[in-house]
C-alpha atoms as a PDB file:
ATOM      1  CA  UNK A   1     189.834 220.632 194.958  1.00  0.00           C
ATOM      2  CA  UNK A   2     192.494 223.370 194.573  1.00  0.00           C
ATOM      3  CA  UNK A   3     195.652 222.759 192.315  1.00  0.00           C
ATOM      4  CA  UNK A   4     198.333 222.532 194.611  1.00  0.00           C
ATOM      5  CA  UNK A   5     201.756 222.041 192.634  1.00  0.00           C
ATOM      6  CA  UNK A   6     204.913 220.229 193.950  1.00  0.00           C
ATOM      7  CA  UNK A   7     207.791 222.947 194.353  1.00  0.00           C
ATOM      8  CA  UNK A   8     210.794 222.140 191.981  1.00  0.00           C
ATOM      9  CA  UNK A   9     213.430 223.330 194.905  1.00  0.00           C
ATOM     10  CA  UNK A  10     211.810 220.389 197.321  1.00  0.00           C
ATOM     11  CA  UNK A  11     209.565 217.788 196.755  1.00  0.00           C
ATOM     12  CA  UNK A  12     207.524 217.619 200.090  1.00  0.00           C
ATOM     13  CA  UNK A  13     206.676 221.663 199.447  1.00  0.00           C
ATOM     14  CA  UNK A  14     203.343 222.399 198.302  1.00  0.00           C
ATOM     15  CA  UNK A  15     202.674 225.593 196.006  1.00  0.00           C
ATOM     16  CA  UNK A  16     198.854 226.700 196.044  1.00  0.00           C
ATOM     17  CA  UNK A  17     197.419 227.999 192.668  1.00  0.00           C
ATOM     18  CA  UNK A  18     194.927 230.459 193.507  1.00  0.00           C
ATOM     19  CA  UNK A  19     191.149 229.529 191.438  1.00  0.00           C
ATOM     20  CA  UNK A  20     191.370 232.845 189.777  1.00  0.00           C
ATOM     21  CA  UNK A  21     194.519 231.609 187.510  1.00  0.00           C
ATOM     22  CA  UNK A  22     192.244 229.522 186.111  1.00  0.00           C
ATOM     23  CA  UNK A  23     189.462 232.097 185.142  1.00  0.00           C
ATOM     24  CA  UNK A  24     191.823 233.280 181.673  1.00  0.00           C
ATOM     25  CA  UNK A  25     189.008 236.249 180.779  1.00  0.00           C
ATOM     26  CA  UNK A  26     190.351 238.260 184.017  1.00  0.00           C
ATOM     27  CA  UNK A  27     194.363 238.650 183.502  1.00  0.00           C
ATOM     28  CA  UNK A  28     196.196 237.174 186.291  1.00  0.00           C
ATOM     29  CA  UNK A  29     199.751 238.769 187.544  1.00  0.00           C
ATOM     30  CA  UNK A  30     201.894 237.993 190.333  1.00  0.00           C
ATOM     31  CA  UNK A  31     204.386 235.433 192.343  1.00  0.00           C
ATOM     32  CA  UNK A  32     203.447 232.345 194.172  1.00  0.00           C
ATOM     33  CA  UNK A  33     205.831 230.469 196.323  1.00  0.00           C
ATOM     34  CA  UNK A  34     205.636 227.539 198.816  1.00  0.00           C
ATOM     35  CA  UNK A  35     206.781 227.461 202.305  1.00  0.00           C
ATOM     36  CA  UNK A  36     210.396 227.083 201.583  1.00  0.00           C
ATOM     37  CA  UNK A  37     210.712 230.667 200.070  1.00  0.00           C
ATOM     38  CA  UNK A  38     210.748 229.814 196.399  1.00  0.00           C
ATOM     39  CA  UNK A  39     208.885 231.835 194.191  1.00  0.00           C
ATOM     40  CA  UNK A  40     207.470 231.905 190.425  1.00  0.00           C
ATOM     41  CA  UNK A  41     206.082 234.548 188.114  1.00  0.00           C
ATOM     42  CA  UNK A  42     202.942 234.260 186.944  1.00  0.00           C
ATOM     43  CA  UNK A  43     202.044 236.861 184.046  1.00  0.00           C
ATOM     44  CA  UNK A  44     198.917 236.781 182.056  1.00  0.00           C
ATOM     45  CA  UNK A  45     197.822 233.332 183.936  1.00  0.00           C
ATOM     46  CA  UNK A  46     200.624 231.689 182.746  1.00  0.00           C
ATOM     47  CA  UNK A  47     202.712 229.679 185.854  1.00  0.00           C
ATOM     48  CA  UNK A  48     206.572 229.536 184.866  1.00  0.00           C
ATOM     49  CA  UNK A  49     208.567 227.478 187.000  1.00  0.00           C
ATOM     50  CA  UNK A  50     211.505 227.520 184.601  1.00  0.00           C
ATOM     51  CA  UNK A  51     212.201 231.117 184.612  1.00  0.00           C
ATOM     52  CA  UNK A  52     215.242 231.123 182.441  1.00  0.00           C
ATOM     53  CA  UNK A  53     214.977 229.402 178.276  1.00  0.00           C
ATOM     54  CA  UNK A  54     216.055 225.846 178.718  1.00  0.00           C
ATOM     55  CA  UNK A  55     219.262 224.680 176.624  1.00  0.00           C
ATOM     56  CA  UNK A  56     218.265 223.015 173.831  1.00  0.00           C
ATOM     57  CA  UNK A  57     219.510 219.348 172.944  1.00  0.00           C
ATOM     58  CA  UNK A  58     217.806 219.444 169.222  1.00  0.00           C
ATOM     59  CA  UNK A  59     217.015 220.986 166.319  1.00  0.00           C
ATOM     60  CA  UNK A  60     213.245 220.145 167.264  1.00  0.00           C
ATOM     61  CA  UNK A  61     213.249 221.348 170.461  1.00  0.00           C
ATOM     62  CA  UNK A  62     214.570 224.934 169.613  1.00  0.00           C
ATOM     63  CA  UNK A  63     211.959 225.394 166.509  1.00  0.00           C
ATOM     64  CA  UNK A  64     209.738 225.295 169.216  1.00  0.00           C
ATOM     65  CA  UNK A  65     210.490 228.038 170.891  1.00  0.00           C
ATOM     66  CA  UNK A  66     210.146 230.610 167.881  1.00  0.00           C
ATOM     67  CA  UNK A  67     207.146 232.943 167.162  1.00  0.00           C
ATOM     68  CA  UNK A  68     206.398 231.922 164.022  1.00  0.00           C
ATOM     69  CA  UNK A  69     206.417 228.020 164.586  1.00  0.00           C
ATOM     70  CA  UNK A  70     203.588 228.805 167.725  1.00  0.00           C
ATOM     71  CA  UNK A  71     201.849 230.971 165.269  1.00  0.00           C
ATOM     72  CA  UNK A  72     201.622 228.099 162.260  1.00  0.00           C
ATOM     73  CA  UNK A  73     201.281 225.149 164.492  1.00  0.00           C
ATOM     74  CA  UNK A  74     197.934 224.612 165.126  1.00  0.00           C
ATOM     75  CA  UNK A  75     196.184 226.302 162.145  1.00  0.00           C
ATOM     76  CA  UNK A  76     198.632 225.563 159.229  1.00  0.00           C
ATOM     77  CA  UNK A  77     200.259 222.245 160.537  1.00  0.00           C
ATOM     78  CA  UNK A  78     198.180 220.677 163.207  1.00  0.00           C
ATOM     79  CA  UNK A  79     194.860 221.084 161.583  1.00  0.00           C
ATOM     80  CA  UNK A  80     196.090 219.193 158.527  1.00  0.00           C
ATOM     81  CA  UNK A  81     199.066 216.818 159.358  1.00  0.00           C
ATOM     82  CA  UNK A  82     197.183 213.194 160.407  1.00  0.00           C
ATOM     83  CA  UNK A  83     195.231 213.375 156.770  1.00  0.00           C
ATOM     84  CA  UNK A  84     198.927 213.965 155.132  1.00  0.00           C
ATOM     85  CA  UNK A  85     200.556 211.357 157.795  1.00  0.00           C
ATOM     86  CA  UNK A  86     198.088 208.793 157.716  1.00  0.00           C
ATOM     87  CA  UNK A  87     198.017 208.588 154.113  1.00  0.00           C
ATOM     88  CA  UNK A  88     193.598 208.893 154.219  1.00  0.00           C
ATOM     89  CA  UNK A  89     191.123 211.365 155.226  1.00  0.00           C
ATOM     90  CA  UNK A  90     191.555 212.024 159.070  1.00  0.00           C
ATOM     91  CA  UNK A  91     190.230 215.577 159.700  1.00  0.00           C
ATOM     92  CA  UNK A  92     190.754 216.934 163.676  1.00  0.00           C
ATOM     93  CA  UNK A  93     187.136 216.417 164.447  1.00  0.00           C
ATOM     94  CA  UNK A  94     187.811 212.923 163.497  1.00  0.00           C
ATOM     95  CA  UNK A  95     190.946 212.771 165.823  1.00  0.00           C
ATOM     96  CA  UNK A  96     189.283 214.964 168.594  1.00  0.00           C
ATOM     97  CA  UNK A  97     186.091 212.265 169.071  1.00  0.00           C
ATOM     98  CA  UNK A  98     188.429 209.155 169.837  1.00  0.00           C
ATOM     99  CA  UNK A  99     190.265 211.579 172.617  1.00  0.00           C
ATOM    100  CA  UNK A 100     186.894 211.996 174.099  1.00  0.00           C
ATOM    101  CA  UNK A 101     185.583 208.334 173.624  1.00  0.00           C
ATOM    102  CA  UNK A 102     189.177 207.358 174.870  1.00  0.00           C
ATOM    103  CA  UNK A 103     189.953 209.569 177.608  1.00  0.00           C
ATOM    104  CA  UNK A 104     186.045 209.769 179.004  1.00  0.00           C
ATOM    105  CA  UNK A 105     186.372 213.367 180.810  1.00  0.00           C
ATOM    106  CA  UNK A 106     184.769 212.829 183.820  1.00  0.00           C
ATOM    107  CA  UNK A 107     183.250 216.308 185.770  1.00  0.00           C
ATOM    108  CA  UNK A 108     184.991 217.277 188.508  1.00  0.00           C
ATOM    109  CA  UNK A 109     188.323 215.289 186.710  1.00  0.00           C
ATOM    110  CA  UNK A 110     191.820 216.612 186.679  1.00  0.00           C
ATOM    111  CA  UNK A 111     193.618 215.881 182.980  1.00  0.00           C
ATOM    112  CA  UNK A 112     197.259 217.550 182.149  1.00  0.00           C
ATOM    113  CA  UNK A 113     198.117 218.043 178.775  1.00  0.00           C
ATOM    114  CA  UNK A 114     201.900 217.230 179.006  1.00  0.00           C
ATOM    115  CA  UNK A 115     203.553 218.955 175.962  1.00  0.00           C
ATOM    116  CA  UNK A 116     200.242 220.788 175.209  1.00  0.00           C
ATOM    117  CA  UNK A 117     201.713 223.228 172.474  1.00  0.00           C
ATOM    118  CA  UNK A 118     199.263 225.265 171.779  1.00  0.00           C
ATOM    119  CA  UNK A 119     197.158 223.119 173.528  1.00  0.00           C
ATOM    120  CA  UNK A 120     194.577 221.354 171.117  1.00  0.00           C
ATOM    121  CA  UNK A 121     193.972 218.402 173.196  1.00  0.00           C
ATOM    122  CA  UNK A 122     193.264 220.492 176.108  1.00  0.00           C
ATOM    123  CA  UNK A 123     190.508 222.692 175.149  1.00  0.00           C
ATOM    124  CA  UNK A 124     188.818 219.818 172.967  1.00  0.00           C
ATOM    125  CA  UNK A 125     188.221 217.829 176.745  1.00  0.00           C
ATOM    126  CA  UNK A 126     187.122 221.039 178.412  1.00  0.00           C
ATOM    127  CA  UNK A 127     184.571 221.269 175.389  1.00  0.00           C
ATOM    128  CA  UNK A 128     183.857 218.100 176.175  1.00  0.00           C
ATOM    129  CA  UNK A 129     183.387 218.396 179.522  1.00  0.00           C
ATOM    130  CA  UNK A 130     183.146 222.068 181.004  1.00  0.00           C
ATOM    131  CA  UNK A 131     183.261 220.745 184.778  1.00  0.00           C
ATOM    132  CA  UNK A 132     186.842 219.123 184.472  1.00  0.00           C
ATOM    133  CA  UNK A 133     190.109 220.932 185.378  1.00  0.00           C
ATOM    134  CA  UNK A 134     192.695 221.052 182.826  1.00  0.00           C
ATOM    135  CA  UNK A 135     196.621 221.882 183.341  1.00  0.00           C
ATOM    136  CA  UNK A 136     198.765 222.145 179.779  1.00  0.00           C
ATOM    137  CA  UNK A 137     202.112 221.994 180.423  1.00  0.00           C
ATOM    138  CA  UNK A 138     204.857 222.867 177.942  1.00  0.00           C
ATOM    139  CA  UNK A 139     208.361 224.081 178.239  1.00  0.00           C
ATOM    140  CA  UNK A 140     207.996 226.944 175.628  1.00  0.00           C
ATOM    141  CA  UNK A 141     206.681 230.063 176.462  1.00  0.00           C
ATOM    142  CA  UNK A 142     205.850 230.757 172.935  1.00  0.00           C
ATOM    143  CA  UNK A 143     203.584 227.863 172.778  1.00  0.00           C
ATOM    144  CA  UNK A 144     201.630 228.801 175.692  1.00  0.00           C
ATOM    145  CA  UNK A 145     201.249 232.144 175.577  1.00  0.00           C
ATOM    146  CA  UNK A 146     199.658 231.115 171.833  1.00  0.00           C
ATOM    147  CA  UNK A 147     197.696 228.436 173.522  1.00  0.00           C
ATOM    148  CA  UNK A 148     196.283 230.981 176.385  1.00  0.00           C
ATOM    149  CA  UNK A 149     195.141 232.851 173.209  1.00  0.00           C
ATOM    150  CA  UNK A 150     193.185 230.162 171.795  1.00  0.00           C
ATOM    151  CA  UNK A 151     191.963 229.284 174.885  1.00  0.00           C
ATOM    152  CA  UNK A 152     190.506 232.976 175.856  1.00  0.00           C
ATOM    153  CA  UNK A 153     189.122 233.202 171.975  1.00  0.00           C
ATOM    154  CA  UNK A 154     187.082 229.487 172.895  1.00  0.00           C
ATOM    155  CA  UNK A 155     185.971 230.569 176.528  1.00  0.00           C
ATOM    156  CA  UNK A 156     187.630 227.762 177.653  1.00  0.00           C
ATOM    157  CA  UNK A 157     189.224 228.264 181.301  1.00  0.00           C
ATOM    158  CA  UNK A 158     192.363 226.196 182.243  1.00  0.00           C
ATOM    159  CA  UNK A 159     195.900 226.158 183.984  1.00  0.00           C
ATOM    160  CA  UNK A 160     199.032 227.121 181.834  1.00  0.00           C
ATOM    161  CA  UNK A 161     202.437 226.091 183.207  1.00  0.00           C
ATOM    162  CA  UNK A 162     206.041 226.466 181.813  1.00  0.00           C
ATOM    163  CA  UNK A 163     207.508 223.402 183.555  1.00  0.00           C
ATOM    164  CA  UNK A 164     209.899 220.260 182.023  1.00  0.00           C
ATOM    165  CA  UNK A 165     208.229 217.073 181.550  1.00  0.00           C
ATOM    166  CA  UNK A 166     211.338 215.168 183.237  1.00  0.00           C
ATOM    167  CA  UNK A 167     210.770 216.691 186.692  1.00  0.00           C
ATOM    168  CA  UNK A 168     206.581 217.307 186.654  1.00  0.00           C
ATOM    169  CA  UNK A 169     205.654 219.659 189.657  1.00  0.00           C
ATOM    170  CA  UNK A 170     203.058 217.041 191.043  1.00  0.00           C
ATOM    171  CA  UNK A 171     202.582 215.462 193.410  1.00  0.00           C
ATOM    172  CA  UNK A 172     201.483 211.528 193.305  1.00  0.00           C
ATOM    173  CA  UNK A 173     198.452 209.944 191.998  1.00  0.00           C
ATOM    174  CA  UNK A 174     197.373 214.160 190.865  1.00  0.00           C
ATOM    175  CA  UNK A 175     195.310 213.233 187.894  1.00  0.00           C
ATOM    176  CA  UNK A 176     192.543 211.391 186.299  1.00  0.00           C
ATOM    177  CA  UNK A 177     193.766 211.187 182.863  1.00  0.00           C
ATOM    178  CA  UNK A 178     196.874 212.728 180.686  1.00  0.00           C
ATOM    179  CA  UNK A 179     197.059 213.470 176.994  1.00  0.00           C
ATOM    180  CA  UNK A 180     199.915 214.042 174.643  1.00  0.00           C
ATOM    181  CA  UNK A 181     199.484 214.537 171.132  1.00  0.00           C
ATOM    182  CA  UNK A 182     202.937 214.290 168.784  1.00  0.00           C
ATOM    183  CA  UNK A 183     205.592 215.327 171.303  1.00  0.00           C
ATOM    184  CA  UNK A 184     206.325 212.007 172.139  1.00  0.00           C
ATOM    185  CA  UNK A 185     208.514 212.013 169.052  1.00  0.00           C
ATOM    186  CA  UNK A 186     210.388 215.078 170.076  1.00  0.00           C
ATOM    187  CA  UNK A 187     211.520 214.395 173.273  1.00  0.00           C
ATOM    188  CA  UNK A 188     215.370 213.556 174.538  1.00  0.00           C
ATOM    189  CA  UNK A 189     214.475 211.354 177.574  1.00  0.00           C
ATOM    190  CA  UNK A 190     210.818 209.978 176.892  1.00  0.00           C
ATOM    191  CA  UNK A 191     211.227 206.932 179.263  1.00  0.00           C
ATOM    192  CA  UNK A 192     212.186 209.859 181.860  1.00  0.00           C
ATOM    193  CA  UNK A 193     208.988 211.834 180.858  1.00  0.00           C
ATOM    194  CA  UNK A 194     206.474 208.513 180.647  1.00  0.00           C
ATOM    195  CA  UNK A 195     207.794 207.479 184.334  1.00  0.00           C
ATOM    196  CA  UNK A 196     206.930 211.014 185.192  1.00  0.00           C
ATOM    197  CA  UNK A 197     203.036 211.009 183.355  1.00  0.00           C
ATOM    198  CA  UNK A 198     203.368 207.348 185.355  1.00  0.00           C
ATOM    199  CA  UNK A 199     203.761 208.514 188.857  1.00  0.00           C
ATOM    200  CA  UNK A 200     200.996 211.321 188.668  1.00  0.00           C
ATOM    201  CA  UNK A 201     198.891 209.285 187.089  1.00  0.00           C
ATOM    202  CA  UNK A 202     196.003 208.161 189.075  1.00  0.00           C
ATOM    203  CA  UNK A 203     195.666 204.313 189.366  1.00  0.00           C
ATOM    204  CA  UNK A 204     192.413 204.069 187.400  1.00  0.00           C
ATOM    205  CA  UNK A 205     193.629 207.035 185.252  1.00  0.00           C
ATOM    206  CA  UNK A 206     194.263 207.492 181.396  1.00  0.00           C
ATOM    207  CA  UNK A 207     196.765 208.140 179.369  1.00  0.00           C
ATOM    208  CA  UNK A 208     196.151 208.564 175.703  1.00  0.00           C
ATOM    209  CA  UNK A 209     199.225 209.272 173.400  1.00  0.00           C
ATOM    210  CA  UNK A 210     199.327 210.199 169.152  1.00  0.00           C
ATOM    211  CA  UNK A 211     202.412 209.848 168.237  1.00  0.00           C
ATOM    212  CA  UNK A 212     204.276 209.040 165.097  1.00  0.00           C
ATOM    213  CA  UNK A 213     206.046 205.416 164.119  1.00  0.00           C
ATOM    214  CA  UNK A 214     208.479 204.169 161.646  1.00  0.00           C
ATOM    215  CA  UNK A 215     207.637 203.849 158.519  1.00  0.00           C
ATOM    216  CA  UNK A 216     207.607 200.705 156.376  1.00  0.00           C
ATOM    217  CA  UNK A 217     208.372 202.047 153.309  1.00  0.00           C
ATOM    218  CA  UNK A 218     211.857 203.399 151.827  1.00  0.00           C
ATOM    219  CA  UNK A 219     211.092 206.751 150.939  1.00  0.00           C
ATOM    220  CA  UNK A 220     209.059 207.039 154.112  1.00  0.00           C
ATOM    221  CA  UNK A 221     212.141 205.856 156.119  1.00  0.00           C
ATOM    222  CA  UNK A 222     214.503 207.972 154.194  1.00  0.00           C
ATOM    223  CA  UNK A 223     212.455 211.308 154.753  1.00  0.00           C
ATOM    224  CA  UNK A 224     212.374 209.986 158.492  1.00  0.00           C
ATOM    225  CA  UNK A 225     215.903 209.575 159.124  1.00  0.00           C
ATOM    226  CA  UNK A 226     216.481 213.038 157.656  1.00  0.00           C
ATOM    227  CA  UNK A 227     213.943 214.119 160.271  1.00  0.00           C
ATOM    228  CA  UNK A 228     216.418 212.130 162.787  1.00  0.00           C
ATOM    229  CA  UNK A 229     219.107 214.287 162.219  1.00  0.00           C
ATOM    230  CA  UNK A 230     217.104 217.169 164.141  1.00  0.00           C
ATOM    231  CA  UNK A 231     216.047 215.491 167.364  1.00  0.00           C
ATOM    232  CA  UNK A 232     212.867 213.492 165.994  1.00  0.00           C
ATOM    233  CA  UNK A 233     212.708 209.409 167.426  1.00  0.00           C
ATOM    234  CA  UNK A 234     210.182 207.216 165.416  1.00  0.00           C
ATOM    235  CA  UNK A 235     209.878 203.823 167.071  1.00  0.00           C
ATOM    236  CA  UNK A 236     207.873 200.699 165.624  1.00  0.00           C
ATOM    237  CA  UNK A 237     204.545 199.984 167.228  1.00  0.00           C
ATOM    238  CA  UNK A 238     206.069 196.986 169.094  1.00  0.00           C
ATOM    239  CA  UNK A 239     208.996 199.371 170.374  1.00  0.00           C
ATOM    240  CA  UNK A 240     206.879 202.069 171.581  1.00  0.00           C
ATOM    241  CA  UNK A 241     204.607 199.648 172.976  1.00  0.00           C
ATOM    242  CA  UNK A 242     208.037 198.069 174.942  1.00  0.00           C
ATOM    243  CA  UNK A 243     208.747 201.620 175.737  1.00  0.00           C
ATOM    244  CA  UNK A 244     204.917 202.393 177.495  1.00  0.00           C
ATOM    245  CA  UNK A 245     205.266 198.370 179.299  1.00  0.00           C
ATOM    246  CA  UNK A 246     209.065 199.551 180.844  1.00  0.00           C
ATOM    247  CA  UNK A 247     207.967 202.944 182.078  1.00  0.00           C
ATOM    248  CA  UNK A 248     204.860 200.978 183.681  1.00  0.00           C
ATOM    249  CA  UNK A 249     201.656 201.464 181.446  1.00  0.00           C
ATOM    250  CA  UNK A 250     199.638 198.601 179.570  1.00  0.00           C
ATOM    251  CA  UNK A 251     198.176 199.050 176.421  1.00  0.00           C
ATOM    252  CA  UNK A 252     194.323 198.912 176.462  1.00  0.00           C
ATOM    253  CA  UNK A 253     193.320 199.775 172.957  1.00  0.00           C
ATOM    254  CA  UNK A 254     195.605 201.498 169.859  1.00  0.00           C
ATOM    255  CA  UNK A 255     194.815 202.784 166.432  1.00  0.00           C
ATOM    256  CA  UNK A 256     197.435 202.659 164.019  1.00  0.00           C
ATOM    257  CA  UNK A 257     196.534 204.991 160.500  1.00  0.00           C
ATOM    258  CA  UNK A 258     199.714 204.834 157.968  1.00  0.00           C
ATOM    259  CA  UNK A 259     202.695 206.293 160.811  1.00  0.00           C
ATOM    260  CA  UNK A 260     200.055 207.886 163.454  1.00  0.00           C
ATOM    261  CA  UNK A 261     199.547 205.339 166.119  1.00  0.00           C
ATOM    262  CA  UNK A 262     197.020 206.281 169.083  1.00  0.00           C
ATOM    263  CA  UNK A 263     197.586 204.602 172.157  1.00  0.00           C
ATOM    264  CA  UNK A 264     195.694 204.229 175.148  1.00  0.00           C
ATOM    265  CA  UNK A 265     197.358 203.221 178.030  1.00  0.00           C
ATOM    266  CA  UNK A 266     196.574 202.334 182.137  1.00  0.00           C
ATOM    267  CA  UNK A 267     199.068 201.648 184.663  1.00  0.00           C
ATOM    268  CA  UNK A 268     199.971 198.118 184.741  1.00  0.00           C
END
């Protein structure tokens, strides 16, 4: 099975992702376009559907874009954050092995990383499973272009695409499982995004979520309405889980460590 992505310009338009984007240790550099005439750049394997830098509705959002936040993410931040969050030792192996046990990559399976970053999640089911297909999404081309990095340094082969998680260039019932590790938090419309991850989702599929919740103490609450003030949402575990049962998910099993709750969700 081929990726074939849905064309942003019309929805019944197919756009056909040649296998050799895939294969990141031969550089990839070109256009594709569907039927209609629309076309996209594709340099160094990554897909950008977006072409211009999106306007920015938060503080969050923007820091996202820069160099040096792409740069520190992973190994300064990312690497360290759910011991400091979740108040106990919780090293990325740790949070890496109830992805896999969660999500169950499956070999021939199709799994997006919506709001990959530098895509962590990602690579860890391709290790997991070298026969699945993995797309990471993300709207900032400094993100993926550190992401395809990490990627080519692990030998792990996968899709890159610059594409909004509002409006996901899919078609229906696309993928066996989705994963989306803290940017939850950070988005404007998540209901829009979740009925999005919802409608690609495959029936039987997956969707496991980390993302942060509210905290229940005052200095906790005080540092996270500060955080407020720059785009970041923190919901209780009974209002995210509200959130997940309107955009049409279940809950099948969740983790909660201090404010990092891991959800995994079905459709309903």
């Amino acid at each position: 099975m081929k990726l074939e992505l849905r064309s942003p310009i019309d929805e019944r338009a197919g756009i056909s992702v040649p296998d050799e984007v895939e294969k990141l240790s031969t550089p990839f550099n070109g256009t594709l376009g569907s039927k209609e005439g629309d076309e996209y750049q594709v340099k160094n394997n990554i897909i950008d559907l977006l072409g211009k830098e999106p306007e920015f509705t938060s503080i969050a959002q923007s820091t996202n874009h820069w160099k040096l936040t792409a740069a520190m993410y992973e190994d300064i931040w990312r690497k360290r954050s759910l011991s400091l969050l979740s108040g106990e030792d919780f090293p990325i192996e740790k949070e890496h092995e109830l992805l896999i046990d969660w999500t169950e990559p499956k070999e021939g399976g199709w799994y997006l990383d919506l709001g990959c970053s530098t895509a962590l999640y990602g690579r860890a089911l391709k290790a997991a499973q070298k026969k699945s297909h993995i797309v990471a999404l993300d709207f900032s081309s400094q993100m993926l272009e550190e992401a395809r990095l990490k990627a080519e340094a692990d030998e792990t082969d996968m899709y890159f695409l610059r594409a909004d998680g509002r409006e996901l260039p899919f078609f229906s019932n696309t993928f066996d499982g989705i994963v989306m590790g803290g940017t939850l938090n950070e988005l404007t419309e998540p209901l829009k995004v979740l009925y999005e991850a919802k409608r690609v989702l495959k029936k039987e599929g997956i969707f496991f979520i980390m993302h942060l919740i509210r905290s229940d103490v005052w200095y906790g609450r005080l540092l996270q309405e500060s955080a407020a003030l720059g785009g970041i949402k923190f919901w209780s575990v009974n209002e995210s889980n509200k959130l997940f049962d309107q955009a049409g998910f279940k809950v099948e099993e969740q983790l909660v460590k201090g404010i990092v709750c891991f959800t995994k969700l079905r459709p309903a």
